[in-house]
C-alpha atoms as a PDB file:
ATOM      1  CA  UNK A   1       0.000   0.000   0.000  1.00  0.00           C
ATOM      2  CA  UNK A   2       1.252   3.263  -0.419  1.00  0.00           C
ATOM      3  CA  UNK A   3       2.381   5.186   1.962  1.00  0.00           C
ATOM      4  CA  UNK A   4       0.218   8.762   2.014  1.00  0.00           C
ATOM      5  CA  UNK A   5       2.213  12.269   2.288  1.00  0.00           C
ATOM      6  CA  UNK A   6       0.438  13.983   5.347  1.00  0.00           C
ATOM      7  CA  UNK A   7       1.738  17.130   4.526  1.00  0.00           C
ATOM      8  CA  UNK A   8      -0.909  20.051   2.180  1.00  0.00           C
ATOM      9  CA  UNK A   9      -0.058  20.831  -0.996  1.00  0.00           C
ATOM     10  CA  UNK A  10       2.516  23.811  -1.417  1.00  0.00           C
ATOM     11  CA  UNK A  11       2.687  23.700  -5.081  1.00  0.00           C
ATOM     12  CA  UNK A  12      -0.575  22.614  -7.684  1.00  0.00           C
ATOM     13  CA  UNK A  13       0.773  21.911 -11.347  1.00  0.00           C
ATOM     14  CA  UNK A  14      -1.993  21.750 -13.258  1.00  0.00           C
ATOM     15  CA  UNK A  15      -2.311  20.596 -16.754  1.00  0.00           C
ATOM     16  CA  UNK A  16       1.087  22.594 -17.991  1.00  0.00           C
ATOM     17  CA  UNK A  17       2.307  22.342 -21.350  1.00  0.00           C
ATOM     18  CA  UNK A  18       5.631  24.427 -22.331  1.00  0.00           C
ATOM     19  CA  UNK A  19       6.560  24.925 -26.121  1.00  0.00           C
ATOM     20  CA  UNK A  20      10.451  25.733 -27.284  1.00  0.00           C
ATOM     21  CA  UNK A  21      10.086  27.202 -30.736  1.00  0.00           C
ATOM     22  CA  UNK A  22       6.678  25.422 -31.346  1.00  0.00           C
ATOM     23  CA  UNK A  23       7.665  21.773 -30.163  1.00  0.00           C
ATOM     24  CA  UNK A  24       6.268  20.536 -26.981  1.00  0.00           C
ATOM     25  CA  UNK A  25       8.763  20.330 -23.831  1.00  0.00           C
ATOM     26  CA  UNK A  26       6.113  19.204 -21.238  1.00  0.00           C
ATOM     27  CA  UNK A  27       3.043  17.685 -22.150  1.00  0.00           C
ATOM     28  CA  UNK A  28       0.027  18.276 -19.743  1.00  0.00           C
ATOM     29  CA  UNK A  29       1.767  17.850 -16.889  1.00  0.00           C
ATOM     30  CA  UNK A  30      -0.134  17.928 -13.277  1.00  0.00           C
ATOM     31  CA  UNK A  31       0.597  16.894  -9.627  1.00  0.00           C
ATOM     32  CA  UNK A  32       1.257  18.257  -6.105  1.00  0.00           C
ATOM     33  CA  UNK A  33       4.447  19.633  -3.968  1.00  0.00           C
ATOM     34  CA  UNK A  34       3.215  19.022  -0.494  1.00  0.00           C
ATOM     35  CA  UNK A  35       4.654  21.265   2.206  1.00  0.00           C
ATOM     36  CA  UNK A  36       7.223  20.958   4.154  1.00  0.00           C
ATOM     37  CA  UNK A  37       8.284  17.990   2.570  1.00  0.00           C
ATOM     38  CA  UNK A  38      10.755  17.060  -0.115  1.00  0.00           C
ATOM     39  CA  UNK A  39       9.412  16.485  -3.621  1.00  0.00           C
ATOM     40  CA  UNK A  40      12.752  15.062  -6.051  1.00  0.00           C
ATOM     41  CA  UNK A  41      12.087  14.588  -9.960  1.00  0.00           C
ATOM     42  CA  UNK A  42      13.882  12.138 -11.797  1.00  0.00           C
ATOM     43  CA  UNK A  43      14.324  10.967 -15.477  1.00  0.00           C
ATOM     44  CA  UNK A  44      16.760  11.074 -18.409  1.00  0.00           C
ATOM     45  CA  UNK A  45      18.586  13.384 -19.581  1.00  0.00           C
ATOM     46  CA  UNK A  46      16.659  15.456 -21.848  1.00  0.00           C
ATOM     47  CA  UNK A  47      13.627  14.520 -20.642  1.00  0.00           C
ATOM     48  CA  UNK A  48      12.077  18.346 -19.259  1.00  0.00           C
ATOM     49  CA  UNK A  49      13.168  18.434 -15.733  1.00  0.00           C
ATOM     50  CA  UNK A  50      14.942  21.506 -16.158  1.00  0.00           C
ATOM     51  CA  UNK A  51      12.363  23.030 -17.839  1.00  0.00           C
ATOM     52  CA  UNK A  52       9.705  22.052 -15.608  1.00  0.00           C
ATOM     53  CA  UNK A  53      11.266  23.935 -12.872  1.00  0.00           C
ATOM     54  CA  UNK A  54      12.211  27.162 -15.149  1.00  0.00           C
ATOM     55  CA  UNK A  55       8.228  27.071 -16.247  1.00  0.00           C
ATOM     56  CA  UNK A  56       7.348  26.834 -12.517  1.00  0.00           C
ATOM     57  CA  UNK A  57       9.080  29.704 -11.433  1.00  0.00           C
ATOM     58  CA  UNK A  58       8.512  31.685 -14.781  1.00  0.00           C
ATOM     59  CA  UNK A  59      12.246  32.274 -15.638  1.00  0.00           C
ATOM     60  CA  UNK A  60      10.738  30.058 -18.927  1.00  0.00           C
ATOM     61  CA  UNK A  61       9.247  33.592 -20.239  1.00  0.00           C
ATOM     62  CA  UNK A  62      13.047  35.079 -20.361  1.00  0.00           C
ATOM     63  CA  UNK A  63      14.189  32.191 -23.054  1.00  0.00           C
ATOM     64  CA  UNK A  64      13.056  33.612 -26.700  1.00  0.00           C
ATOM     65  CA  UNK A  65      10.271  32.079 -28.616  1.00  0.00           C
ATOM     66  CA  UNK A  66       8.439  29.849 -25.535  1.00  0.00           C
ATOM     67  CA  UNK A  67       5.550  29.851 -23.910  1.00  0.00           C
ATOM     68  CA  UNK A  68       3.365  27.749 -21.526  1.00  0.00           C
ATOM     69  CA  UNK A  69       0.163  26.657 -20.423  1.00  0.00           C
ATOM     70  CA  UNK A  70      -1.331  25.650 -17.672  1.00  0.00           C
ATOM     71  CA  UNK A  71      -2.150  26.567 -14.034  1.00  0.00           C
ATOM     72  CA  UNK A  72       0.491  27.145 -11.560  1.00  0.00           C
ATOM     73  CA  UNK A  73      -1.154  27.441  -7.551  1.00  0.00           C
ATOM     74  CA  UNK A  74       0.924  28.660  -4.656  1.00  0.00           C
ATOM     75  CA  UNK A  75      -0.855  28.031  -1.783  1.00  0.00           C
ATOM     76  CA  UNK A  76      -4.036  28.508  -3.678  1.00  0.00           C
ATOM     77  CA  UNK A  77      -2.505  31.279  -5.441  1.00  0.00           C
ATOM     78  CA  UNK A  78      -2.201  31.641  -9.375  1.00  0.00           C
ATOM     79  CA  UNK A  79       1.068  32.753 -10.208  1.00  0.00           C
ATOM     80  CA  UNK A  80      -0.219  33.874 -13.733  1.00  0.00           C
ATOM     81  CA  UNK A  81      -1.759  36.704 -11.283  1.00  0.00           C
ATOM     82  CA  UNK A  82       1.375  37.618  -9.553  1.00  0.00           C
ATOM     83  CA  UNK A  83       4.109  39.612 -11.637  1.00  0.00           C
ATOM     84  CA  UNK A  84       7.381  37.639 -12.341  1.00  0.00           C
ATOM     85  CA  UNK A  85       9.979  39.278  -9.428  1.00  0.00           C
ATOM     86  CA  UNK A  86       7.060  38.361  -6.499  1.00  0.00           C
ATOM     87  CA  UNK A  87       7.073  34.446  -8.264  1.00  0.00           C
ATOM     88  CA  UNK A  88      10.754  34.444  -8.478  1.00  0.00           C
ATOM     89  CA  UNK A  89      10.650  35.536  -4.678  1.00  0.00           C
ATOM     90  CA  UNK A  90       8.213  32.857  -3.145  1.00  0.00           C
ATOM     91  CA  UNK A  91       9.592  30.305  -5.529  1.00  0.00           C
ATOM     92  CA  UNK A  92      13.620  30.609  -5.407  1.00  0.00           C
ATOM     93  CA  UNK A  93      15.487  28.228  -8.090  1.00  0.00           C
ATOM     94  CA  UNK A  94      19.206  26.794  -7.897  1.00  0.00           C
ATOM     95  CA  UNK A  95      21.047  25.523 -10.389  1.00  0.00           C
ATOM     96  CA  UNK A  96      23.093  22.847 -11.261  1.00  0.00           C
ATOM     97  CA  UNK A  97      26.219  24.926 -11.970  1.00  0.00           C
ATOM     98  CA  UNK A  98      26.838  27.200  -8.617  1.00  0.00           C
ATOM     99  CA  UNK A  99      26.652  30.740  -9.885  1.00  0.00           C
ATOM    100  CA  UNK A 100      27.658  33.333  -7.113  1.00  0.00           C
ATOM    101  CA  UNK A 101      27.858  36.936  -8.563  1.00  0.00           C
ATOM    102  CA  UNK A 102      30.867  38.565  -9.463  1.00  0.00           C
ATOM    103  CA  UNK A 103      31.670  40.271  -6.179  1.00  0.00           C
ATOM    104  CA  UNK A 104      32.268  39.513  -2.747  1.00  0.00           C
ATOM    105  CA  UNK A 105      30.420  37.064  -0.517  1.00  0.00           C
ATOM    106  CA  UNK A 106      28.537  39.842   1.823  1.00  0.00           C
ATOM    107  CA  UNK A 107      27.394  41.589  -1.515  1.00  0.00           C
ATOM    108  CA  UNK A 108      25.896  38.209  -2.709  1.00  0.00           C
ATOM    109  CA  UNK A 109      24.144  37.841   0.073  1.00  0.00           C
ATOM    110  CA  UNK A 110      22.305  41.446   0.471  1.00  0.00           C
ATOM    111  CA  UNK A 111      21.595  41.608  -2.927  1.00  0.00           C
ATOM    112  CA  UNK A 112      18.216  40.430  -3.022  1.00  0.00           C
ATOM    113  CA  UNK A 113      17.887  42.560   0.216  1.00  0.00           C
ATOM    114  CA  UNK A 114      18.600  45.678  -0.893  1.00  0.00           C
ATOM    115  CA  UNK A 115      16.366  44.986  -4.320  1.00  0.00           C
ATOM    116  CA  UNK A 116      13.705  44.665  -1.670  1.00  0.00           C
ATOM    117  CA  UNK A 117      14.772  47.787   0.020  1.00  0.00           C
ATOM    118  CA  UNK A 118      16.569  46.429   3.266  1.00  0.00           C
ATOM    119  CA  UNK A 119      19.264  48.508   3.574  1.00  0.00           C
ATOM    120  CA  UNK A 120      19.578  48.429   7.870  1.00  0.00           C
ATOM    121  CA  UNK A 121      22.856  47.048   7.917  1.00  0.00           C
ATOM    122  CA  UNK A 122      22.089  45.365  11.110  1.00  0.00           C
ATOM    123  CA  UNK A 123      19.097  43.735   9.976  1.00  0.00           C
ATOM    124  CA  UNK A 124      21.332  42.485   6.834  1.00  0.00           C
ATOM    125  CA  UNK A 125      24.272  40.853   9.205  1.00  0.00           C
ATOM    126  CA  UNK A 126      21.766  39.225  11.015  1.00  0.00           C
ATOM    127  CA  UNK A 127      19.971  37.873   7.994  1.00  0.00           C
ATOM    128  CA  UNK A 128      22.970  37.084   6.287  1.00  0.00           C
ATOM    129  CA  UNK A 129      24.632  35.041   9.310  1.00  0.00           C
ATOM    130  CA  UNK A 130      21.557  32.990  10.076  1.00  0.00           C
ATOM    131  CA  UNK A 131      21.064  31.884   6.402  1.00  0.00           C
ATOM    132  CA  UNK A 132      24.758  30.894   5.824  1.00  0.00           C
ATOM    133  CA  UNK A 133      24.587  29.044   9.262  1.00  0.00           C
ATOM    134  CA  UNK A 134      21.712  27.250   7.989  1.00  0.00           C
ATOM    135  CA  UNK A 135      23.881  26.140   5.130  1.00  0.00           C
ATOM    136  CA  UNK A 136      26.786  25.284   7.183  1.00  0.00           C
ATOM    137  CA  UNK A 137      28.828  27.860   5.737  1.00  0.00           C
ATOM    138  CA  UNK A 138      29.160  30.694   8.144  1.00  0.00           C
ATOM    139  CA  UNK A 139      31.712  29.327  10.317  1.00  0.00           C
ATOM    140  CA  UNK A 140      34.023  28.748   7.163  1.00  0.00           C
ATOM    141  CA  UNK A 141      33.203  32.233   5.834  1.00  0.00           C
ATOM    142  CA  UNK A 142      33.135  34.728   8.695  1.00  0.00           C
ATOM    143  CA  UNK A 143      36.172  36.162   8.754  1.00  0.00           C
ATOM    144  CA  UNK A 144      36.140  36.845   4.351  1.00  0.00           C
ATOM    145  CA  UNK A 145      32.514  38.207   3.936  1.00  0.00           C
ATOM    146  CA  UNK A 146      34.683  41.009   1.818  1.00  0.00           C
ATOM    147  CA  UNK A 147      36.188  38.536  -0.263  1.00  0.00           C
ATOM    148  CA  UNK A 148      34.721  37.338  -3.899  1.00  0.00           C
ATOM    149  CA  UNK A 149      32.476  35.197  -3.675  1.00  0.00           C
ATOM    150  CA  UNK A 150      34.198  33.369  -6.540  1.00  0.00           C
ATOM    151  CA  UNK A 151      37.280  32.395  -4.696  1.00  0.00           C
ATOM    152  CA  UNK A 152      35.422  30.084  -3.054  1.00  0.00           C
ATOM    153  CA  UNK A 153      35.471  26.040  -3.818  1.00  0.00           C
ATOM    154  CA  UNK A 154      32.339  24.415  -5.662  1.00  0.00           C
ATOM    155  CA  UNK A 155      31.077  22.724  -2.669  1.00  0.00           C
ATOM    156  CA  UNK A 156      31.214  26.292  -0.439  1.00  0.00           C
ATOM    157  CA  UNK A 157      29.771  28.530  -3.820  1.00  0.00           C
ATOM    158  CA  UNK A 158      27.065  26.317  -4.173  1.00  0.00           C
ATOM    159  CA  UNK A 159      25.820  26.312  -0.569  1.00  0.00           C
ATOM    160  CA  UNK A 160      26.334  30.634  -0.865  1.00  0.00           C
ATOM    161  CA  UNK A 161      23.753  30.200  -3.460  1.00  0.00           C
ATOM    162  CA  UNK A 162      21.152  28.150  -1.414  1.00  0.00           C
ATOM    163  CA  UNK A 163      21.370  30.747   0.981  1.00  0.00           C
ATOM    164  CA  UNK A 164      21.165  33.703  -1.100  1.00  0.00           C
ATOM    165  CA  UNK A 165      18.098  32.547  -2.170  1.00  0.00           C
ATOM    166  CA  UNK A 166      17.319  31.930   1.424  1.00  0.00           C
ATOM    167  CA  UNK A 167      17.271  35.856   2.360  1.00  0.00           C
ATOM    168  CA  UNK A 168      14.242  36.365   0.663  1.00  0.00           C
ATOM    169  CA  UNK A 169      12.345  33.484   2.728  1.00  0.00           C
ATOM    170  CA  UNK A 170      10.859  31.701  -0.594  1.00  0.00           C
ATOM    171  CA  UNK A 171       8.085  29.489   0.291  1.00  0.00           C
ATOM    172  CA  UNK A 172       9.317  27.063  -1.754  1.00  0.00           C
ATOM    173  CA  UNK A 173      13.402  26.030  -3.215  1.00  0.00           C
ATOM    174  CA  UNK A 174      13.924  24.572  -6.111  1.00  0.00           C
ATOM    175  CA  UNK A 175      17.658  22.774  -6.931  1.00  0.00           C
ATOM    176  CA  UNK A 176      18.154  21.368  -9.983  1.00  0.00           C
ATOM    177  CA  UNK A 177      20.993  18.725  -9.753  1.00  0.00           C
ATOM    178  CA  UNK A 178      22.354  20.940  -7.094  1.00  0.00           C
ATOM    179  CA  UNK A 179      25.053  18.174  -6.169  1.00  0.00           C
ATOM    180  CA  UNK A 180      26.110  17.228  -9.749  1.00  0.00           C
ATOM    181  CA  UNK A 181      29.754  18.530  -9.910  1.00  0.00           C
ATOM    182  CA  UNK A 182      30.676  18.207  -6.052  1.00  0.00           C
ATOM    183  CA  UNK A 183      32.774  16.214  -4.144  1.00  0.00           C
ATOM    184  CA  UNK A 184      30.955  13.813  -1.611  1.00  0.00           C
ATOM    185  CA  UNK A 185      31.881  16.144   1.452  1.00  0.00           C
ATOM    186  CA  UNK A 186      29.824  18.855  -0.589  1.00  0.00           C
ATOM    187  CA  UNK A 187      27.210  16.704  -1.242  1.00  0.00           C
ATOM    188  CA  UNK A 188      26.759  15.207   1.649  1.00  0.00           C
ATOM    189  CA  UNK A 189      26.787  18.432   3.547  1.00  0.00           C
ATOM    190  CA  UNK A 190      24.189  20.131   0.730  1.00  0.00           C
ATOM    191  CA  UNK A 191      21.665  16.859   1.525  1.00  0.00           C
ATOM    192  CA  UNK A 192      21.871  18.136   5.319  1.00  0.00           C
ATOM    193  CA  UNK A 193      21.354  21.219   4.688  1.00  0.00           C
ATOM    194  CA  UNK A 194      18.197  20.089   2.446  1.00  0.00           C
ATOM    195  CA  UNK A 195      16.888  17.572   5.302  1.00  0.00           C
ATOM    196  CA  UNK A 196      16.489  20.588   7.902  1.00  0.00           C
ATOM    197  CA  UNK A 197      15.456  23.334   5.151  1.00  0.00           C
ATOM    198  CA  UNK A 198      12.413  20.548   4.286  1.00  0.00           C
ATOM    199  CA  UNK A 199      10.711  21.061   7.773  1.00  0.00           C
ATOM    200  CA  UNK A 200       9.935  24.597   7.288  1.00  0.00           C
ATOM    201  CA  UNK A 201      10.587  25.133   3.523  1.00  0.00           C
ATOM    202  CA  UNK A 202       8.852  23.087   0.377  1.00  0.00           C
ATOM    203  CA  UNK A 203      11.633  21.620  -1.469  1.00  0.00           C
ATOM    204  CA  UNK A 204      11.962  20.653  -5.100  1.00  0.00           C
ATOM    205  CA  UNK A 205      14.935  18.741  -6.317  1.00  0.00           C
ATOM    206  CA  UNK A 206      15.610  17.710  -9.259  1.00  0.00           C
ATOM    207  CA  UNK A 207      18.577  14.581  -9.075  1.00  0.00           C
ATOM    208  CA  UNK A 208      20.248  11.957 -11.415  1.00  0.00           C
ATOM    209  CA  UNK A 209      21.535  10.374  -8.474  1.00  0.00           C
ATOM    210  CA  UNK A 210      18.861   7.558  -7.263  1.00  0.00           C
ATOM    211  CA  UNK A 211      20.836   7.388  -4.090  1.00  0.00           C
ATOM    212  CA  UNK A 212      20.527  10.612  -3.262  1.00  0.00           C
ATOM    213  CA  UNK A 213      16.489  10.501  -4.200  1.00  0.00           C
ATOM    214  CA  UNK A 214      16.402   7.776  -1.789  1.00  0.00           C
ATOM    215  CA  UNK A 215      17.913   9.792   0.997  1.00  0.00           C
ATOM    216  CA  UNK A 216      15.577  12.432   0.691  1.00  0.00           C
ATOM    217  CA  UNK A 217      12.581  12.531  -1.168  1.00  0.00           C
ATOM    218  CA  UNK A 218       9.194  12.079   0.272  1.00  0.00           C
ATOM    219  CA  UNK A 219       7.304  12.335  -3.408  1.00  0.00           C
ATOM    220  CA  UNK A 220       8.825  10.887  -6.227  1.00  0.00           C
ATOM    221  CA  UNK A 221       7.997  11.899 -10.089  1.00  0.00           C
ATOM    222  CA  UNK A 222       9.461  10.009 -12.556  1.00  0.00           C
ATOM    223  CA  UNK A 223       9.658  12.538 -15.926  1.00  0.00           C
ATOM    224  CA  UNK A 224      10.586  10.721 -19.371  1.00  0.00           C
ATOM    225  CA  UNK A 225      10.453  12.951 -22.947  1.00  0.00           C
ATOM    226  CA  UNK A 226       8.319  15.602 -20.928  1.00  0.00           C
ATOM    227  CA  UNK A 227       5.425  13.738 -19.520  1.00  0.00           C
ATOM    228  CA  UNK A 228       4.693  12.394 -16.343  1.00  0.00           C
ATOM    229  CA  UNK A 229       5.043   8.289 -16.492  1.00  0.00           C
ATOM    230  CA  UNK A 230       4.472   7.704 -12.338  1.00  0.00           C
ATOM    231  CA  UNK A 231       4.570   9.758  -9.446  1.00  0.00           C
ATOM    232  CA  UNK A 232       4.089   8.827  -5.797  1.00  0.00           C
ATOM    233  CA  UNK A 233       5.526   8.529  -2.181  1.00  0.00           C
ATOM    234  CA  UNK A 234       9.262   7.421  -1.946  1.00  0.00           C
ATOM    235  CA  UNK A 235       8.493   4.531  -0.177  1.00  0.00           C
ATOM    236  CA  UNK A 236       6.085   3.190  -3.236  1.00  0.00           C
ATOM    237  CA  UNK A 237       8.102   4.457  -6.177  1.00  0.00           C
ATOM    238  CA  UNK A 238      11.840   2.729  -4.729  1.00  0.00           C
ATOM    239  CA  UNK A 239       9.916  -0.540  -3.756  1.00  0.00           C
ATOM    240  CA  UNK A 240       7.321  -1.088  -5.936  1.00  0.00           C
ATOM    241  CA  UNK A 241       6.791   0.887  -8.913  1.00  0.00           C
ATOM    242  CA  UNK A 242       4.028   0.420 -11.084  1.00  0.00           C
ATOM    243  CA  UNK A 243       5.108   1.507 -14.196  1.00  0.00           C
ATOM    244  CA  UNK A 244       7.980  -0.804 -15.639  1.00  0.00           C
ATOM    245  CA  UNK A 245       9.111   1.906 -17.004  1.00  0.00           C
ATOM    246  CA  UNK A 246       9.655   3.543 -13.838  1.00  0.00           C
ATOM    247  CA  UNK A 247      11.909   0.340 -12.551  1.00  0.00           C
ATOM    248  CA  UNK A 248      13.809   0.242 -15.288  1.00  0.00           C
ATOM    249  CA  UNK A 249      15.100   3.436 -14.543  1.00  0.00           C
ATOM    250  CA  UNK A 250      15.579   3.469 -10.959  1.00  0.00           C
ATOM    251  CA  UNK A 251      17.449  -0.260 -11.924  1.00  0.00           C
ATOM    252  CA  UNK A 252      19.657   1.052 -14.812  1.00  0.00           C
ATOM    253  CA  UNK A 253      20.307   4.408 -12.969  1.00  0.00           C
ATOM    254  CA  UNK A 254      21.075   2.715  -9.535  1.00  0.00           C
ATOM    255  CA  UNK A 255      23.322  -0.191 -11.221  1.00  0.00           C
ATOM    256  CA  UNK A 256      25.580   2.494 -12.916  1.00  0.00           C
ATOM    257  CA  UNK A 257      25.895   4.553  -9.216  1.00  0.00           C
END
């Protein structure tokens, strides 16, 4: 039987189609992101995972010649309804390659701040050490807040991302393959830092690593050439997946770990 996710929806995807140039990325996609939980989307390469994360949050309508369709509910709310800089707010998005901005760590990390017009420096130094301690990093970083940000190794510029987008308090994160070119100290620390983030912050991950998916997802969705072959609790999709399709993957992907 499967095992039921307790937690409300966060995030309603409903019936979302996005179109590159007039061919079909995602085909009439829909499910839930429940709260406070961790929702991890898997599939090949190719297959519309990035995308489906770039529609979500709407950074989709910067790319030339796309659009989508569909319904996208945040907490009930349509983000259709809500201009582009709020969605990108409530919904923050990391990606797979860590990209701090061109300046020094403290600067990173007030940007979003001061776009929002908090410019107490007080209020920013405390905001700025709680997120990177939530991240792990502030202990490492302390004493170089001055420094660039870019001087930093992958493992420590991705984690500066995570909490940049922290500042802002999105209601939900979204990582896409957030651990792909780090060492296992940096991944391992980045899952932690997931694990707590999950009990007060709706996370979306997007993996290739099945081990990692196992560690921490609570939903599964398996994706394949942008459509939506299973989806389900953790527990049901690692153990007993309905769709052969679906444990094919997780077999090939998990045999080649």
């Amino acid at each position: 039987m499967e095992q039921q996710l307790i937690h409300p929806a966060a995030l309603n995807i409903d019936d979302l189609s996005t179109y590159y140039h007039q061919q079909t990325a995602l085909h009439h996609l829909s499910f839930e992101a429940p709260a406070h939980a961790i929702t991890v989307i898997i599939g090949p390469s190719g297959c519309g995972k990035s995308t489906l994360l770039k529609t979500i949050n709407r950074t989709i309508e910067d790319e030339e010649d796309t659009r989508w369709d569909g319904t996208v509910t945040l907490f009930g709310d349509d983000t259709k309804k809500m201009s582009k800089e709020e969605v990108h707010t409530k919904i923050g998005l990391v990606f797979q390659t860590p990209a701090p901005f061109p300046f020094s760590i403290y600067r990173n990390m007030t940007y979003a701040l001061a776009y929002h017009g908090m410019h107490d420096k007080q209020q920013q130094c405390s905001i700025i050490e709680e997120k990177l301690r939530i991240v792990g990093l502030y202990d490492e970083v302390y004493d170089r807040l001055k420094e660039s940000a870019c001087a930093l190794s992958g493992g420590q510029q991705q984690r500066l991302c995570i909490a940049r987008a922290l500042t802002v308090n999105p209601d939900v994160l979204m990582l896409d393959e957030p651990c792909s070119a780090l060492d296992s100290k940096s991944t391992h620390a980045i899952e932690r830092t997931l694990k707590s983030l999950s009990k007060t912050t709706t996370i979306v991950l997007v993996t290739h690593n099945i081990g990692q998916a196992r560690r921490l997802a609570d939903k599964v969705i398996y994706l394949s050439d942008g459509s939506i072959v299973e989806q389900g609790s953790a527990q049901q999709m690692f153990t007993q997946p309905r769709d052969p399709r679906t444990a094919e993957f997780i077999d090939d992907i998990g045999s080649a770990v």
